[in-house]
Protein backbone atom coordinates (compact mmCIF):
# COMPACT_ATOMS: atom_id res chain seq x y z
CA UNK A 1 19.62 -2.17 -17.33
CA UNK A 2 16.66 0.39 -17.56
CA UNK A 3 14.13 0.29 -20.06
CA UNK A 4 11.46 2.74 -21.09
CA UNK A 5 8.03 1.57 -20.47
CA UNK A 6 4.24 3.42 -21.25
CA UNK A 7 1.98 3.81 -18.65
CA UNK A 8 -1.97 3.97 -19.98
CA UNK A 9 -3.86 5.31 -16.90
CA UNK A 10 -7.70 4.10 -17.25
CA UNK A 11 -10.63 4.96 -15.37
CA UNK A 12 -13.02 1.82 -16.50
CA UNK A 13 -12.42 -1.69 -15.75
CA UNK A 14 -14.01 -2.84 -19.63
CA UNK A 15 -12.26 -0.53 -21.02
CA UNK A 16 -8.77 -1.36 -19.59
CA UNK A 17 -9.88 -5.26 -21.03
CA UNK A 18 -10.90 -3.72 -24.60
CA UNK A 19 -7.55 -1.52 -24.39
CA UNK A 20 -5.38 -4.79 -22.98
CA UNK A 21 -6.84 -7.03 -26.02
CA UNK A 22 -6.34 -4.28 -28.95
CA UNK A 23 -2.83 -4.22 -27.67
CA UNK A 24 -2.23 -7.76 -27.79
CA UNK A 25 -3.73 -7.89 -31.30
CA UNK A 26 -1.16 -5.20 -32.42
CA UNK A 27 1.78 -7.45 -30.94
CA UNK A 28 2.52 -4.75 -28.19
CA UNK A 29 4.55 -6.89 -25.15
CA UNK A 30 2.69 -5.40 -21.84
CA UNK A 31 4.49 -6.06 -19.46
CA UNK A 32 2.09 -5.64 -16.67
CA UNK A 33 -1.23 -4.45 -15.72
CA UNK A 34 -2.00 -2.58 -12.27
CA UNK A 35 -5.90 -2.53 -10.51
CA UNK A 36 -7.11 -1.73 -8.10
CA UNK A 37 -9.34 -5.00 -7.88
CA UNK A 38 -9.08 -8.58 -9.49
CA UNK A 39 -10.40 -7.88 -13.22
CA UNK A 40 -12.54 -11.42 -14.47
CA UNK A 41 -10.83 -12.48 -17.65
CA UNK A 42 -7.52 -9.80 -17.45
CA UNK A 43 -4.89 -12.62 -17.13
CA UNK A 44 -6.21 -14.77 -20.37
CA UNK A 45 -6.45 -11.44 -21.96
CA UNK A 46 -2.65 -10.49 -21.39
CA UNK A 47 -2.24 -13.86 -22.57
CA UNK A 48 -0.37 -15.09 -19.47
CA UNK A 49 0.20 -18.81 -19.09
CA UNK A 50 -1.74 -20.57 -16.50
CA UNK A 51 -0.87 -21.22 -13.00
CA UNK A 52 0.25 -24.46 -11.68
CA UNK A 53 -0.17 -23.98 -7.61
CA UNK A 54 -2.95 -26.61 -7.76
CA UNK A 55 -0.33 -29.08 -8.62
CA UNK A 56 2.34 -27.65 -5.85
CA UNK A 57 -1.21 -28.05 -3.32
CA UNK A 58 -1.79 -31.95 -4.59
CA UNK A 59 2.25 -32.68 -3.90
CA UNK A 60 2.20 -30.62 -0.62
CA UNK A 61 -1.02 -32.62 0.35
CA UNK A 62 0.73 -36.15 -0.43
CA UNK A 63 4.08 -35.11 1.84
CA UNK A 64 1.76 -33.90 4.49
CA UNK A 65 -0.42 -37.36 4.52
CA UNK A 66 3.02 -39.04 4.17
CA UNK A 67 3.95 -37.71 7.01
CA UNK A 68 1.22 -38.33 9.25
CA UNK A 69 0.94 -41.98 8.35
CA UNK A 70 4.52 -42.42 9.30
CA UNK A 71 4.39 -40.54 12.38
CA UNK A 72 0.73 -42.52 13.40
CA UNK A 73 2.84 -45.46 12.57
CA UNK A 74 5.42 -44.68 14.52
CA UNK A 75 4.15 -42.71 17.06
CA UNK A 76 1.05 -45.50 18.36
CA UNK A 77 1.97 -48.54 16.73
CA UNK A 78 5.97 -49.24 16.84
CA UNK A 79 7.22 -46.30 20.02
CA UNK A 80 4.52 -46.27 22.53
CA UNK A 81 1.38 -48.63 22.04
CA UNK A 82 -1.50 -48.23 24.21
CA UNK A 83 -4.57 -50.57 24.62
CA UNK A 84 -7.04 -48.04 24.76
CA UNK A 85 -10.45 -49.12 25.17
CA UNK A 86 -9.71 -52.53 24.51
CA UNK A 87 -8.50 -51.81 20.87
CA UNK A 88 -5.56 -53.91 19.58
CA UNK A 89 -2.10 -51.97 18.72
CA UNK A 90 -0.64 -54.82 16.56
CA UNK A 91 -0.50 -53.22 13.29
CA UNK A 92 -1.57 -49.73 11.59
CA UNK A 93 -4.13 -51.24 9.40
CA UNK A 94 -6.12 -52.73 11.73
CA UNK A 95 -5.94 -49.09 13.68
CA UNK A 96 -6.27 -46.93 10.27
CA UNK A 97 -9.93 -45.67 10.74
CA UNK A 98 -9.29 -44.12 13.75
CA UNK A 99 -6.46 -41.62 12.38
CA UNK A 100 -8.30 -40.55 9.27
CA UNK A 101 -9.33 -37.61 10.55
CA UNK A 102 -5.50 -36.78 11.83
CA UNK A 103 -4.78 -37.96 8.51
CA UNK A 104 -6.57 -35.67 6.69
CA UNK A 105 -5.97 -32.41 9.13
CA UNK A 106 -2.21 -33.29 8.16
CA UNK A 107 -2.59 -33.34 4.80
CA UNK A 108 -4.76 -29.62 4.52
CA UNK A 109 -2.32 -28.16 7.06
CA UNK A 110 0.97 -28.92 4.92
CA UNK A 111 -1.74 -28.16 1.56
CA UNK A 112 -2.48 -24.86 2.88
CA UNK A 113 0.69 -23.61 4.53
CA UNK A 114 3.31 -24.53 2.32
CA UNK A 115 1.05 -23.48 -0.65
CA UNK A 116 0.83 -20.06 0.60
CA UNK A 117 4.60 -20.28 1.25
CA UNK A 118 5.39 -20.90 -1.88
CA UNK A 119 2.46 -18.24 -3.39
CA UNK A 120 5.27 -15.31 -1.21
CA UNK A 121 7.77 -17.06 -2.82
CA UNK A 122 7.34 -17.06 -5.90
CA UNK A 123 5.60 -13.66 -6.36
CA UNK A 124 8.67 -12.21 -4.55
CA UNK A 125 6.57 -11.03 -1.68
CA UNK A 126 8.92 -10.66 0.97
CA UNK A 127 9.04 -9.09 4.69
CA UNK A 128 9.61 -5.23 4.50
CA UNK A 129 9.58 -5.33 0.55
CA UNK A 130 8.79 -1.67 -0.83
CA UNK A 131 5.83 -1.41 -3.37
CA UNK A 132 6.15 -1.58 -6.78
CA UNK A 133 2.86 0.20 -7.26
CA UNK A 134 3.52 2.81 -9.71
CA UNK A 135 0.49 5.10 -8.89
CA UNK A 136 -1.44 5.64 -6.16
CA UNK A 137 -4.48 5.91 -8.17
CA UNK A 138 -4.61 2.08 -9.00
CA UNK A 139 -5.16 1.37 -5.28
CA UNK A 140 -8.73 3.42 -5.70
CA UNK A 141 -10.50 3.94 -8.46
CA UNK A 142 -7.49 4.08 -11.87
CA UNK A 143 -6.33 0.59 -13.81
CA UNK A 144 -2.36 1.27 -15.20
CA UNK A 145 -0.91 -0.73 -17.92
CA UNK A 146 2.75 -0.45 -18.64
CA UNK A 147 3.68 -0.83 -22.25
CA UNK A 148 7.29 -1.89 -23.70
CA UNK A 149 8.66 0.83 -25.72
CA UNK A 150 10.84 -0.42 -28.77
CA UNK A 151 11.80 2.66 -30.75
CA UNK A 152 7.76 3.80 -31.32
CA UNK A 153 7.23 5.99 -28.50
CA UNK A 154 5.04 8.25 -30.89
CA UNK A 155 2.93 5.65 -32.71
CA UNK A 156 2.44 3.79 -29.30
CA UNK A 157 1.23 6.92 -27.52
CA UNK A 158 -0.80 7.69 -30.15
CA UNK A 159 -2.33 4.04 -29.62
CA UNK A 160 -3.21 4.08 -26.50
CA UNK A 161 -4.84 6.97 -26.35
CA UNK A 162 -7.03 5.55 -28.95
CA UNK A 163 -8.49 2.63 -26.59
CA UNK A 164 -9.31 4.72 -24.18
CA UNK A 165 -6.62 5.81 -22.08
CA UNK A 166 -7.26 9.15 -19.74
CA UNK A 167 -3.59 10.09 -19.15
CA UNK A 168 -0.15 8.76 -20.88
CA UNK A 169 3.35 8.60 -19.26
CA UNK A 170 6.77 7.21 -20.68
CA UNK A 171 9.08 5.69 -18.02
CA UNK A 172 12.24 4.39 -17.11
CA UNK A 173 12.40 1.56 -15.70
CA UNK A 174 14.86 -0.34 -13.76
């Protein structure tokens, strides 16, 4: 299903915010916003709901230090213990200080990778996936935001070009 979509080309970061807030206030649905840098403030402008990969990090973090306490466990305590300089193997507590630091490299390597894992994932940034940019410009020096059109292609045009925008465009999209 395609649906027709405004694109408001602007040359000004503040002005793209003034323009994205105006919108919002005259219960416009953007449906996205294109720059060619991260804009402070854009996302709680466009009123978009907070993320929550800090809590995906904390659970990836506790399988990761899961994982190396069973493996230490396993590994130097219960498969293969070792007397190594005159340090008792009998039990994992007794040995715990020594494999914090393993500990801990565990935990920010499953953090890390499986954070940025799912970060790919769920933007749907896959190998070999074609751009979605809709203009060049936004790569250098433009900011684009696209616009829902419901039946008010006129009065919505006539809108944007009010906050600011340098160049209008109505779209299909698919």
């Amino acid at each position: 299903m395609s649906t027709k979509v405004i694109q408001a080309l602007y040359n000004d970061d503040d002005i793209l915010m003034d323009a994205v807030k105006e919108t919002r206030k005259a219960h416009h649905h953007i449906e996205e916003v294109y720059t060619p840098f991260p804009v402070h403030g854009l996302d709680k402008a466009m009123g978009l709901a907070p993320t929550r990969i800090a809590i995906a990090s904390f659970l990836y973090g506790c399988v990761g230090l899961s994982l190396a306490t069973w493996m230490m466990n396993f590994i130097m305590i219960q498969d293969w213990p070792q007397d190594i300089g005159g340090k008792p193997s009998f039990s994992y507590i007794e040995n715990m200080p020594a494999f914090v630091p393993i500990m801990f490299e565990l935990t920010v390597f499953f953090a890390a990778h499986l954070m940025v894992i799912t970060f790919y994932m769920r933007s749907k940034l896959w190998p070999f996936k074609a751009a979605e940019n809709p203009d060049v410009r936004t790569t250098d020096d433009h900011f684009l935001m696209e616009v829902a059109v419901h039946n008010n292609e006129e009065e919505l045009s006539d809108f944007l070009k009010k906050t600011g925008a340098v160049e209008i465009k109505v779209v299909e999209k698919h």
